[in-house]
Protein backbone atom coordinates (compact mmCIF):
# COMPACT_ATOMS: atom_id res chain seq x y z
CA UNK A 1 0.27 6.31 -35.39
CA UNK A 2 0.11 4.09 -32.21
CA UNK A 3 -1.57 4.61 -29.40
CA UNK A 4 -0.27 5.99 -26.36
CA UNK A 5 -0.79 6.09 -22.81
CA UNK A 6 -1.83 9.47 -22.99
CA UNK A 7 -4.95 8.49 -25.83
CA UNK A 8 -5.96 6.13 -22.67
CA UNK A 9 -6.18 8.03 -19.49
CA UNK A 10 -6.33 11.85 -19.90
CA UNK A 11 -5.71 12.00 -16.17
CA UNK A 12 -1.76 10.97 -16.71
CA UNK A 13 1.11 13.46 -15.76
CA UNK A 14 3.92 14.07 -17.39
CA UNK A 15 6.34 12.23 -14.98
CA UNK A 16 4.51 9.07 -16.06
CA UNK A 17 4.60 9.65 -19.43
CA UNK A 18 8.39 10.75 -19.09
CA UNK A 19 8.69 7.02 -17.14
CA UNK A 20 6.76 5.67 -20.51
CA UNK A 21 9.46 7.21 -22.78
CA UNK A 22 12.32 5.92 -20.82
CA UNK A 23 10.45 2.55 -21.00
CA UNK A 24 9.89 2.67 -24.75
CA UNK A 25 14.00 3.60 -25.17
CA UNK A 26 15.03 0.47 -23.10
CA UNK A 27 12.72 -1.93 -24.33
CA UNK A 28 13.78 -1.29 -27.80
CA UNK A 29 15.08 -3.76 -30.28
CA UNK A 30 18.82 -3.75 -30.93
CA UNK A 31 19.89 -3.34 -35.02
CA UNK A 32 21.74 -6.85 -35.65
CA UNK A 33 25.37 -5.78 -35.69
CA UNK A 34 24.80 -2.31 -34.42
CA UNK A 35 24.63 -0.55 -31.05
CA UNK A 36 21.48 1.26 -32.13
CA UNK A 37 18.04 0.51 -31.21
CA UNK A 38 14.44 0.39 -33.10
CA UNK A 39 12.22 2.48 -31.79
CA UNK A 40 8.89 3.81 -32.17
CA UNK A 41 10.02 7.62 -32.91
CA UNK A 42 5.79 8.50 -33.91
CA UNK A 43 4.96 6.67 -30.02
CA UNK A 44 8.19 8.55 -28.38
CA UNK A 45 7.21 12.14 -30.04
CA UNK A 46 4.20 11.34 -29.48
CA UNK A 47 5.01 10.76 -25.67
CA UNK A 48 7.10 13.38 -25.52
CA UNK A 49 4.01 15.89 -26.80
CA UNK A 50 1.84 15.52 -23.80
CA UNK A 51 4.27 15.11 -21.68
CA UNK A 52 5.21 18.85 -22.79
CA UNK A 53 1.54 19.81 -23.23
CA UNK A 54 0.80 18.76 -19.89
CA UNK A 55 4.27 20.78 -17.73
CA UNK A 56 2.67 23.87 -18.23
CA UNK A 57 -0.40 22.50 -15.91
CA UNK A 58 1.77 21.25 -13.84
CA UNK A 59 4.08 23.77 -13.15
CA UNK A 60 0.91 26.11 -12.74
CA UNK A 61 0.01 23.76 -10.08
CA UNK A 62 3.73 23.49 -8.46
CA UNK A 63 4.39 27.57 -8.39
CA UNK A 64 0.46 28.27 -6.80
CA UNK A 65 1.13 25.64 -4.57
CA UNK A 66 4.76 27.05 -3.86
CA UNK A 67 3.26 30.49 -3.45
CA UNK A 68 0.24 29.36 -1.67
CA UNK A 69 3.25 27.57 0.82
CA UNK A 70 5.20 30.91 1.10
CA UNK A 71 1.70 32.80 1.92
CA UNK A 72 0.88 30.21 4.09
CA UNK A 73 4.32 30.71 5.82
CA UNK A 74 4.43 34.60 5.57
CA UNK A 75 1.41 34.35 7.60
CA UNK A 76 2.53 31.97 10.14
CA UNK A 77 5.77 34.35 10.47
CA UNK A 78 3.13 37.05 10.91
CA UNK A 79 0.90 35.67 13.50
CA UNK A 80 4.21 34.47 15.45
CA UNK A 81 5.54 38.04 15.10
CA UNK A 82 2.44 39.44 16.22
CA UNK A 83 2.04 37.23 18.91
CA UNK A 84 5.72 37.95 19.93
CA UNK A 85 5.00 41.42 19.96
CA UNK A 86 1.97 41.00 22.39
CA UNK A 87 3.68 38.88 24.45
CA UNK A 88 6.60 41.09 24.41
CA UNK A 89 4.33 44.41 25.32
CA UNK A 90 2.63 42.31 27.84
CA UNK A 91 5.74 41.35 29.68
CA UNK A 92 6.74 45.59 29.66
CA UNK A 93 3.44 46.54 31.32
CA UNK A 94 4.03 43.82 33.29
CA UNK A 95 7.55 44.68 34.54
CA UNK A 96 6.31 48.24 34.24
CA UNK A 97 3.31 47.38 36.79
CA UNK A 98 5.53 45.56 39.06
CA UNK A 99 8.23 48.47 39.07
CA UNK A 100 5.03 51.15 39.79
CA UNK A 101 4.13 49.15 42.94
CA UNK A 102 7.54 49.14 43.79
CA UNK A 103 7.75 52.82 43.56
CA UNK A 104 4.47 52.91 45.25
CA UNK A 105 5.04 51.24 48.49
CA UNK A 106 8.81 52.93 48.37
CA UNK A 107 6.91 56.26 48.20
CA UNK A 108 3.91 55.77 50.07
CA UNK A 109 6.47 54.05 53.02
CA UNK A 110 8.59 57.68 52.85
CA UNK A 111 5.79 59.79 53.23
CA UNK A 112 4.53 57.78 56.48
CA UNK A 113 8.00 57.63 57.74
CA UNK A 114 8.32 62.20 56.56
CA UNK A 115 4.88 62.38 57.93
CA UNK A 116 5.60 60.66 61.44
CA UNK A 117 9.13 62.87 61.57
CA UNK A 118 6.71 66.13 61.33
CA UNK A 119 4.27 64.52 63.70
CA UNK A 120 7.44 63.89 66.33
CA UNK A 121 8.44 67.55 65.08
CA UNK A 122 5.08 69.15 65.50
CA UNK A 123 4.85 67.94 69.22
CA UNK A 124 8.27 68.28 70.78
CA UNK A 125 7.71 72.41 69.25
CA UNK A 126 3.91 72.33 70.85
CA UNK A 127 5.21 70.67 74.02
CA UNK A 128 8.43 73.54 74.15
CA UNK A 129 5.54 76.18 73.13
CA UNK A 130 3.24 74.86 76.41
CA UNK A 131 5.78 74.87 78.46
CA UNK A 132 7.40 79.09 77.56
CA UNK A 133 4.05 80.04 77.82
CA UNK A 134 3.33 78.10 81.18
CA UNK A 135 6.71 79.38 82.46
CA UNK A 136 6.10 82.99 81.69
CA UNK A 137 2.51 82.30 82.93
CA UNK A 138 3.84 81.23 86.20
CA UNK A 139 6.26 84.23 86.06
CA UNK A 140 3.22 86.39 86.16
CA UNK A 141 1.24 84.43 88.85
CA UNK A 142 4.33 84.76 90.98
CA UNK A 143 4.69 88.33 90.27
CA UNK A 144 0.75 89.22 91.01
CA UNK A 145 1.25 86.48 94.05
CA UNK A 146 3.88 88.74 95.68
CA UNK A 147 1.94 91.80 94.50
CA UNK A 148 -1.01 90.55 96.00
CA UNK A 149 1.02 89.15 98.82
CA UNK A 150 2.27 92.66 99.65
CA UNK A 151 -0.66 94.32 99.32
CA UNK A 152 -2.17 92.01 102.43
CA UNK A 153 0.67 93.06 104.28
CA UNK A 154 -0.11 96.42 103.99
CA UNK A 155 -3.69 96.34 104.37
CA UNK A 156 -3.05 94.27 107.76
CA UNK A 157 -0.25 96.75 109.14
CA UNK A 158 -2.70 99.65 108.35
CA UNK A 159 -5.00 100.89 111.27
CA UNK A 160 -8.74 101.51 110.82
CA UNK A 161 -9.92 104.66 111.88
CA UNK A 162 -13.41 104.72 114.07
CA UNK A 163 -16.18 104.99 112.37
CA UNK A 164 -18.74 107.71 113.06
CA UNK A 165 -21.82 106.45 113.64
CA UNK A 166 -24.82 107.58 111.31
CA UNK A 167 -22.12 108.66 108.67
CA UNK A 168 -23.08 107.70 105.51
CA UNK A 169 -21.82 106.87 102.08
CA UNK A 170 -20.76 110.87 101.31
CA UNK A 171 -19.21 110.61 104.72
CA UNK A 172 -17.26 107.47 104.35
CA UNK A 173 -15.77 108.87 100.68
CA UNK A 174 -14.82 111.90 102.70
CA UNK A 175 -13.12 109.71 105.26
CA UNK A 176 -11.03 107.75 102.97
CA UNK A 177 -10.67 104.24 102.28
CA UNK A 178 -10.11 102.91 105.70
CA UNK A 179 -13.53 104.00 106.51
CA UNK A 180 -14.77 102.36 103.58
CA UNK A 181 -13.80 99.07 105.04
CA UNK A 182 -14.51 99.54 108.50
CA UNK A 183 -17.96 100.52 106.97
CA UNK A 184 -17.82 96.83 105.07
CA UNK A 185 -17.12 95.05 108.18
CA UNK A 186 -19.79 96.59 110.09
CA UNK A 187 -22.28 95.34 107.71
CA UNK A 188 -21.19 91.82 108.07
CA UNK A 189 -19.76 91.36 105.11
CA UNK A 190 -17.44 88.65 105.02
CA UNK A 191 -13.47 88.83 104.74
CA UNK A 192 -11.44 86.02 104.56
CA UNK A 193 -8.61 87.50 106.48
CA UNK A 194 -10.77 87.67 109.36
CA UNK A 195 -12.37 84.46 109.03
């Protein structure tokens, strides 16, 4: 049985020893008046063996490194999904942030604007309060002014009677009120219509 490539270097994959067949086929002698070809069918089976032997490795080696790829991948899509989604969320509470100051200065700018309106109100109904109350206040100075006003008149257009001398408090009561201010005047006290 003759040698191979494979008794050589242990290390040799089956696409080279696939390459080693096909070598083995071409290289072959032709039969004298034939179309066939001499070959070496114990070195091609022989090839042929470990080149089978050896796709089981190899196609252990392809599908973990096909699956390792699509885990490798599934992550990736993972991680960009995730990061997506952050980015995503982020841009919400962003917009969301934005649209709450919005609302904020909208609201906080109405409630200055209602608050100033009820100031203006509050005023213009104190000022219109002031002023009924100083008018009817006035009313009633002018009323007691007159009252008062009258009351002058009278007391001036009334004659004092003369006072008896050495009458007293009993006798001014008993006198009536006239006496009662001649009585005041005598004493010196002071009246402004007089003065």
């Amino acid at each position: 049985m003759p040698s191979g490539p494979s008794d050589q270097d242990p290390q040799i994959d089956s696409d080279a020893l696939l390459r080693r067949v096909a070598e083995v086929i071409s290289n072959a002698k032709s039969m004298p008046l034939s179309n066939s070809v001499i070959i070496s069918r114990d070195e091609v089976l022989e090839l042929l063996e470990d080149a089978v032997d050896r796709l089981p490795d190899e196609l252990r080696q392809a599908r973990w490194m096909l699956k390792e790829r699509e885990e490798f991948l599934a992550k990736v899509e993972r991680e960009a999904d995730e990061i997506l989604d952050a980015a995503r969320i982020r841009a919400e509470r962003l917009v969301q942030r934005t649209e709450i100051v919005r609302e904020a200065h909208h609201f906080a700018s109405r409630t200055v604007e209602q608050a100033r309106d009820q100031a203006r109100r509050l005023r213009l109904e104190a000022e219109d309060y002031c002023d009924q109350k100083l008018a009817a206040f006035a009313t009633v100075l002018e009323r007691t002014m007159k009252t008062v006003q009258a009351g002058r008149e009278k007391l001036a257009a009334t004659p004092l009677p003369p006072a008896e001398p050495g009458l007293g408090l009993a006798g001014l009561v008993a006198a009536g009120p006239g006496a009662e201010a001649q009585a005041d005047s005598e004493e010196g006290l002071f009246d402004q219509d007089r003065a």
